[in-house]
C-alpha atoms as a PDB file:
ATOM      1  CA  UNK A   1      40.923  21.598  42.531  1.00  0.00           C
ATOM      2  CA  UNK A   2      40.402  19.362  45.379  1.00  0.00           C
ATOM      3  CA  UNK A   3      40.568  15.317  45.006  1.00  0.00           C
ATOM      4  CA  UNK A   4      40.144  12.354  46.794  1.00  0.00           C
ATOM      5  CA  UNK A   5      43.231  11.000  48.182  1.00  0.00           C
ATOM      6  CA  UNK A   6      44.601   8.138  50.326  1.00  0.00           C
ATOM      7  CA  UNK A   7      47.252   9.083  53.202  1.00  0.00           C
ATOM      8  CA  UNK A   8      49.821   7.389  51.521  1.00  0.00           C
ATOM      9  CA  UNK A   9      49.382   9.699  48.937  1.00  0.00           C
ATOM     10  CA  UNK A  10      48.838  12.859  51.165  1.00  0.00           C
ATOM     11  CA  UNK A  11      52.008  11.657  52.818  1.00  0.00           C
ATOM     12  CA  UNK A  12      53.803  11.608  49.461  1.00  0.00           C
ATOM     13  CA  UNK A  13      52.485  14.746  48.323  1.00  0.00           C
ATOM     14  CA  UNK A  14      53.837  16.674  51.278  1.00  0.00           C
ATOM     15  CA  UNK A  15      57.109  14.830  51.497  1.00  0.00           C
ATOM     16  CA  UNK A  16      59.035  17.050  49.005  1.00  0.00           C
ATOM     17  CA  UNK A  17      57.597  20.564  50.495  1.00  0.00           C
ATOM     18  CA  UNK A  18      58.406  19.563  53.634  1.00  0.00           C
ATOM     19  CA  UNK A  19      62.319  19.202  52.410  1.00  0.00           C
ATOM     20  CA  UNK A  20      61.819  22.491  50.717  1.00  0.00           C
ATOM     21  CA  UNK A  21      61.121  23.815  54.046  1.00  0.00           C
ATOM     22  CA  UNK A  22      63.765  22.185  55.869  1.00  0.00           C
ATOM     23  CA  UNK A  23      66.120  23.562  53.486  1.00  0.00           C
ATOM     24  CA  UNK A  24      64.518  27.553  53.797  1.00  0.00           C
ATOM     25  CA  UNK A  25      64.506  27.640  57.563  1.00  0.00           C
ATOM     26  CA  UNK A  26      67.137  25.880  58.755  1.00  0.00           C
ATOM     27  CA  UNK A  27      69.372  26.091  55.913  1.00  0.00           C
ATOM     28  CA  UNK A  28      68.438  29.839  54.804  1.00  0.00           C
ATOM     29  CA  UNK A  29      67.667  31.296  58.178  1.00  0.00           C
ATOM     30  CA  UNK A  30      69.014  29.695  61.015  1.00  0.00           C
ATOM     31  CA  UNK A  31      72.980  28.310  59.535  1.00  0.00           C
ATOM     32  CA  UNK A  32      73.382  31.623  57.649  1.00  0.00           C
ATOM     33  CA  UNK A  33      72.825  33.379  61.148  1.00  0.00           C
ATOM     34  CA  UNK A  34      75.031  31.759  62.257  1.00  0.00           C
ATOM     35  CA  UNK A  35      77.787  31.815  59.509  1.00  0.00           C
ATOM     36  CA  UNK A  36      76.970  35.704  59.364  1.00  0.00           C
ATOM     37  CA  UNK A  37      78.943  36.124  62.924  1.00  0.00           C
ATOM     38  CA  UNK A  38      81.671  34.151  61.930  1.00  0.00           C
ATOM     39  CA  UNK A  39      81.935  35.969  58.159  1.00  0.00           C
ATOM     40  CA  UNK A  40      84.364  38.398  59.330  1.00  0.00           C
ATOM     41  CA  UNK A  41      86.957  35.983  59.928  1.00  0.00           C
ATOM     42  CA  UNK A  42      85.859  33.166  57.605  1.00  0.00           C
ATOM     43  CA  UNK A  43      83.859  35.296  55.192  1.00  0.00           C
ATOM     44  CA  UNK A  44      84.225  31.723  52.767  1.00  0.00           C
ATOM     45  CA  UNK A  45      82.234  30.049  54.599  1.00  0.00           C
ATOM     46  CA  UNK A  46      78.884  32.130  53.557  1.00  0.00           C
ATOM     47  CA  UNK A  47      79.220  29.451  50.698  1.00  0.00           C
ATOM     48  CA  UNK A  48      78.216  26.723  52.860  1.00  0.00           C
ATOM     49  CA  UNK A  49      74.533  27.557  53.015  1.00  0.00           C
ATOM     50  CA  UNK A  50      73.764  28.213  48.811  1.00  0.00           C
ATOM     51  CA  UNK A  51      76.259  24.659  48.654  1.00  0.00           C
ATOM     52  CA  UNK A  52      73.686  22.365  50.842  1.00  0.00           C
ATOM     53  CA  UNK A  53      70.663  24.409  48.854  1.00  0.00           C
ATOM     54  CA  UNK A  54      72.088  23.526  45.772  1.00  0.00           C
ATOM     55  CA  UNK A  55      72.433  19.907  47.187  1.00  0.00           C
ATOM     56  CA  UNK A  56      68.597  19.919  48.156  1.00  0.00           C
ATOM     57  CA  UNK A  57      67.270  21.402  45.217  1.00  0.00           C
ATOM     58  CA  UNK A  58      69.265  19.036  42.696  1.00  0.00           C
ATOM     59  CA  UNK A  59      67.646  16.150  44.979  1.00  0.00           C
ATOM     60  CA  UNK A  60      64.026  17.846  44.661  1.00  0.00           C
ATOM     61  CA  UNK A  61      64.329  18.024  40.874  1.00  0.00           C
ATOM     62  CA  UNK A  62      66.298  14.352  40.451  1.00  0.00           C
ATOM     63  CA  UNK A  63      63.674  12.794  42.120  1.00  0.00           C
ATOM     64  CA  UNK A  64      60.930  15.321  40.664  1.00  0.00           C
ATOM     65  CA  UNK A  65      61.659  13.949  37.426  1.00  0.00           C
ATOM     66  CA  UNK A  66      62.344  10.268  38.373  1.00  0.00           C
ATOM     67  CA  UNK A  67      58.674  10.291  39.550  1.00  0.00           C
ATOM     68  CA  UNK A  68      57.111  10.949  36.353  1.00  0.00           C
ATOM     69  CA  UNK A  69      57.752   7.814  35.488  1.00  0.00           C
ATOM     70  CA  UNK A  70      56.553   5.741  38.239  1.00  0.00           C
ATOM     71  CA  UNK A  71      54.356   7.983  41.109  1.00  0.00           C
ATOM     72  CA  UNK A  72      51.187   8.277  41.600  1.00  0.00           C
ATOM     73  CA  UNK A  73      49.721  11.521  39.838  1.00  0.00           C
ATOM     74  CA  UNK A  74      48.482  13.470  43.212  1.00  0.00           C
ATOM     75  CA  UNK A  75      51.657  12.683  44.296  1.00  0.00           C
ATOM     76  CA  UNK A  76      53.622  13.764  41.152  1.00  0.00           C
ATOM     77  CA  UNK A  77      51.895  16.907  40.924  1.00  0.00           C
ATOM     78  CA  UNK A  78      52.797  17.613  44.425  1.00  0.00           C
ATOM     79  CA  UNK A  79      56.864  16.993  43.003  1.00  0.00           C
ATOM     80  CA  UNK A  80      55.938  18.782  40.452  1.00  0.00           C
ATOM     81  CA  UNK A  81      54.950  22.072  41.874  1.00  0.00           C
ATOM     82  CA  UNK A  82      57.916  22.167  44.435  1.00  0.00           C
ATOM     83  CA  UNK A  83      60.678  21.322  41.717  1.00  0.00           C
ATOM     84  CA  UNK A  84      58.632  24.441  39.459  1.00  0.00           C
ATOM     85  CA  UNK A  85      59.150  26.768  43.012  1.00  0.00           C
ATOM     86  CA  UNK A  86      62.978  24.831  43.555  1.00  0.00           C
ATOM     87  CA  UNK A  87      63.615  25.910  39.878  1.00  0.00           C
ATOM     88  CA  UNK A  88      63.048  29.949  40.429  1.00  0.00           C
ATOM     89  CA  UNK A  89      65.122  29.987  43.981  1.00  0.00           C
ATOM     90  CA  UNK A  90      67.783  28.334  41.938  1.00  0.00           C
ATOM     91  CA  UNK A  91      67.807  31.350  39.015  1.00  0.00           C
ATOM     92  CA  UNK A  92      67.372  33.717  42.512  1.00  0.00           C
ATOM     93  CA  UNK A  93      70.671  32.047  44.346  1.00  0.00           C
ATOM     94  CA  UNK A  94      72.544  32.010  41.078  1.00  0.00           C
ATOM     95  CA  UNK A  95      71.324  35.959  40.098  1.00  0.00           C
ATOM     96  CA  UNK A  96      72.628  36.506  43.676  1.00  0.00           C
ATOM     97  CA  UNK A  97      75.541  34.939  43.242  1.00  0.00           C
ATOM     98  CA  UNK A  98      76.214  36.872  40.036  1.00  0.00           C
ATOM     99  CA  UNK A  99      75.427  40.237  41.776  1.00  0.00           C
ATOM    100  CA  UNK A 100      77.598  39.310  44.153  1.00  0.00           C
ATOM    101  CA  UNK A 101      80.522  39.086  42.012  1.00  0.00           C
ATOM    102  CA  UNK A 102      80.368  41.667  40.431  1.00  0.00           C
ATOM    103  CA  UNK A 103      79.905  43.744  43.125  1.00  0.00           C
ATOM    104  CA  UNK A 104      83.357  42.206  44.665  1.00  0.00           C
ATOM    105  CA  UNK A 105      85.027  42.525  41.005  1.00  0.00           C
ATOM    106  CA  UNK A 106      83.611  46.407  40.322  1.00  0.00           C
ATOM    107  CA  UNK A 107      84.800  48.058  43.693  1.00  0.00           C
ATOM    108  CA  UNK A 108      87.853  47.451  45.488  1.00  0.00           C
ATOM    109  CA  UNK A 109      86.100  44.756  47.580  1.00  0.00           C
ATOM    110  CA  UNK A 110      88.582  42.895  49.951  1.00  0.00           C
ATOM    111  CA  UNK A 111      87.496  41.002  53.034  1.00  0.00           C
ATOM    112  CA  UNK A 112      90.306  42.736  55.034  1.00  0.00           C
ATOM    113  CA  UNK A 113      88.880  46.189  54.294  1.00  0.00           C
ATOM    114  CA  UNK A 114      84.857  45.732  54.511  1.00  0.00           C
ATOM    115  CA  UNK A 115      83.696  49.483  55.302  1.00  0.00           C
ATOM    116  CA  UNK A 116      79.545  49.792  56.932  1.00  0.00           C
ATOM    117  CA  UNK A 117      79.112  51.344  53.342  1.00  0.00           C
ATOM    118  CA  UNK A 118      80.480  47.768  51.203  1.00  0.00           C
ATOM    119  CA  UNK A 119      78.613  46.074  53.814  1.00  0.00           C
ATOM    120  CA  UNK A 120      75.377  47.995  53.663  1.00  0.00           C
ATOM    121  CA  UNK A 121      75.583  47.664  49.649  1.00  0.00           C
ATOM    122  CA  UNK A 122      76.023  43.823  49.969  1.00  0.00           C
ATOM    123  CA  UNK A 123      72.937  43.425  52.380  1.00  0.00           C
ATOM    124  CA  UNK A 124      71.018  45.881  49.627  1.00  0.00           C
ATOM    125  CA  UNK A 125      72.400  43.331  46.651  1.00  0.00           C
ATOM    126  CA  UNK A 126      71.158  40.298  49.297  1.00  0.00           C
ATOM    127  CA  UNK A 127      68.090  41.483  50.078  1.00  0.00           C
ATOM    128  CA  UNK A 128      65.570  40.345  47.250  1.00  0.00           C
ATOM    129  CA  UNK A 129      67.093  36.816  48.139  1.00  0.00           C
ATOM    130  CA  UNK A 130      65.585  37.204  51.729  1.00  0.00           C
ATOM    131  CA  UNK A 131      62.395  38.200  51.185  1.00  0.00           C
ATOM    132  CA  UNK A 132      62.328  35.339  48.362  1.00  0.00           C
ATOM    133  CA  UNK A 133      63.139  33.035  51.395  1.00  0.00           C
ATOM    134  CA  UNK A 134      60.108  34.641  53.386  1.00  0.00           C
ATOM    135  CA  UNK A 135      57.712  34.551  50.436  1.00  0.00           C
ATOM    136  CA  UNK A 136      59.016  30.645  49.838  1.00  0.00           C
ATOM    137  CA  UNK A 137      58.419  29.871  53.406  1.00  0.00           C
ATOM    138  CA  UNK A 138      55.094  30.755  53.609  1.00  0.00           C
ATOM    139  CA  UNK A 139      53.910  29.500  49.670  1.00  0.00           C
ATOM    140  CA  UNK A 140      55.509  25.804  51.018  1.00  0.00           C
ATOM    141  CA  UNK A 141      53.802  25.620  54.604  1.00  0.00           C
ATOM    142  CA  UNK A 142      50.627  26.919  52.231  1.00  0.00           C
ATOM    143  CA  UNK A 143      51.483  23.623  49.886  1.00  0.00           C
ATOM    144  CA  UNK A 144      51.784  21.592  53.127  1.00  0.00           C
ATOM    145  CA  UNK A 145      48.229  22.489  53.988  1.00  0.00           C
ATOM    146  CA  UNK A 146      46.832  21.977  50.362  1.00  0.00           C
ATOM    147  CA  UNK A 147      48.846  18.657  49.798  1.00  0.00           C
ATOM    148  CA  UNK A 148      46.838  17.523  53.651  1.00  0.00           C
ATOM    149  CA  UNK A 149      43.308  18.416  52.202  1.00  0.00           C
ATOM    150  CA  UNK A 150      43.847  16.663  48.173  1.00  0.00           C
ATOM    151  CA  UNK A 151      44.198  19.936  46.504  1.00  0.00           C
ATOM    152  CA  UNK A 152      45.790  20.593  43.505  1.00  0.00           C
ATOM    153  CA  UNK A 153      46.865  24.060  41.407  1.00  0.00           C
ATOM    154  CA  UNK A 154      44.671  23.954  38.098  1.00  0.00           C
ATOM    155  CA  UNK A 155      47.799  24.240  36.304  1.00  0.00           C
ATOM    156  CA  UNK A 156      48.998  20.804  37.475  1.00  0.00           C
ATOM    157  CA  UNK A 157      45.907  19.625  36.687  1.00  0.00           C
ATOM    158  CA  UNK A 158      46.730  21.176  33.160  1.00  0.00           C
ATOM    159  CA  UNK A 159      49.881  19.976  32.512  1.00  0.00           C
ATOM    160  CA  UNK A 160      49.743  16.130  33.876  1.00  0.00           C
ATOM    161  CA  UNK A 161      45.927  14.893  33.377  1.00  0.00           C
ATOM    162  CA  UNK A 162      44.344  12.380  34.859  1.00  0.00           C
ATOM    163  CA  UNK A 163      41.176  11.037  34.282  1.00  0.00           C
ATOM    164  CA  UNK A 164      40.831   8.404  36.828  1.00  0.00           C
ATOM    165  CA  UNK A 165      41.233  11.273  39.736  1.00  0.00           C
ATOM    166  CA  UNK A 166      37.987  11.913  41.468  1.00  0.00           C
ATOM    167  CA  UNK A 167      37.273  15.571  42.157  1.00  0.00           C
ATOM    168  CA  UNK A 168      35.719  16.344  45.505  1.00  0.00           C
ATOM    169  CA  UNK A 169      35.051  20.338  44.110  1.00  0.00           C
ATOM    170  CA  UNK A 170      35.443  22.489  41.568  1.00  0.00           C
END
């Protein structure tokens, strides 16, 4: 549903998905790039990038839930609905992370012995968390856009009423 909204609260509304962002592409995209050529000789430092997203998402959800209590409800919302996307990447990076271990644990998986075939599994175990990224990136540059023209998802409409907000549309 579409509202009326001031640009303070537009800019509010779009500051948390356009951390989110931040955190996909240069974080997800453009660091692990370039920690996947060093990997071979520092494979420990692959943990850098899921560290700073871990960072950024606790943020996102701290300061989610701090505004409950004290934002303005087109801006909540807006906190709202990226701390409800920051919540399922999290259970993504951790299932990941899980997959990951015990795919190190379950074969004789050593960094000094990485074979195409351990490789090629570990890109296969990887690979729902990249096209999560992709799918992320373009639902948050969507939420961008939506947050600009005073649109909120039903649901949040749902879940934090407000009967002083003025509707532009159904």
């Amino acid at each position: 549903m579409q509202y009326e909204v001031s640009e303070a609260q537009i800019k509010g509304a779009k500051h948390p998905h356009e951390i989110f962002l931040i955190n996909l592409i240069t974080n997800h995209i453009l660091l692990f790039v370039g920690l996947l050529g060093m990997a071979k000789t520092f494979p420990w430092l692959l943990l850098v990038t899921p560290s700073i997203s871990f960072v950024v998402l606790g943020y996102i959800m701290i300061r989610a839930r701090s505004m409950l209590t004290g934002g303005d409800w087109y801006t909540v919302c807006h906190w709202q609905l990226c701390a409800h996307r920051g919540m399922w990447f999290i259970l993504i990076l951790l299932i990941l992370g899980l997959a990951i271990t015990l795919l190190m644990y379950s074969a004789d998986w050593s960094f000094s012995n990485l074979t195409p075939q351990k490789m090629a599994l570990g890109g296969f175990v990887a690979m729902p968390t990249l096209i999560s990224v992709l799918v992320l990136i373009v639902m948050e540059s969507d939420a961008v856009h939506k947050a600009k023209s005073g649109f909120v998802p039903q649901w949040l409409v749902d879940k934090y009423p407000n009967p002083a907000a003025r509707p532009l549309s159904e």
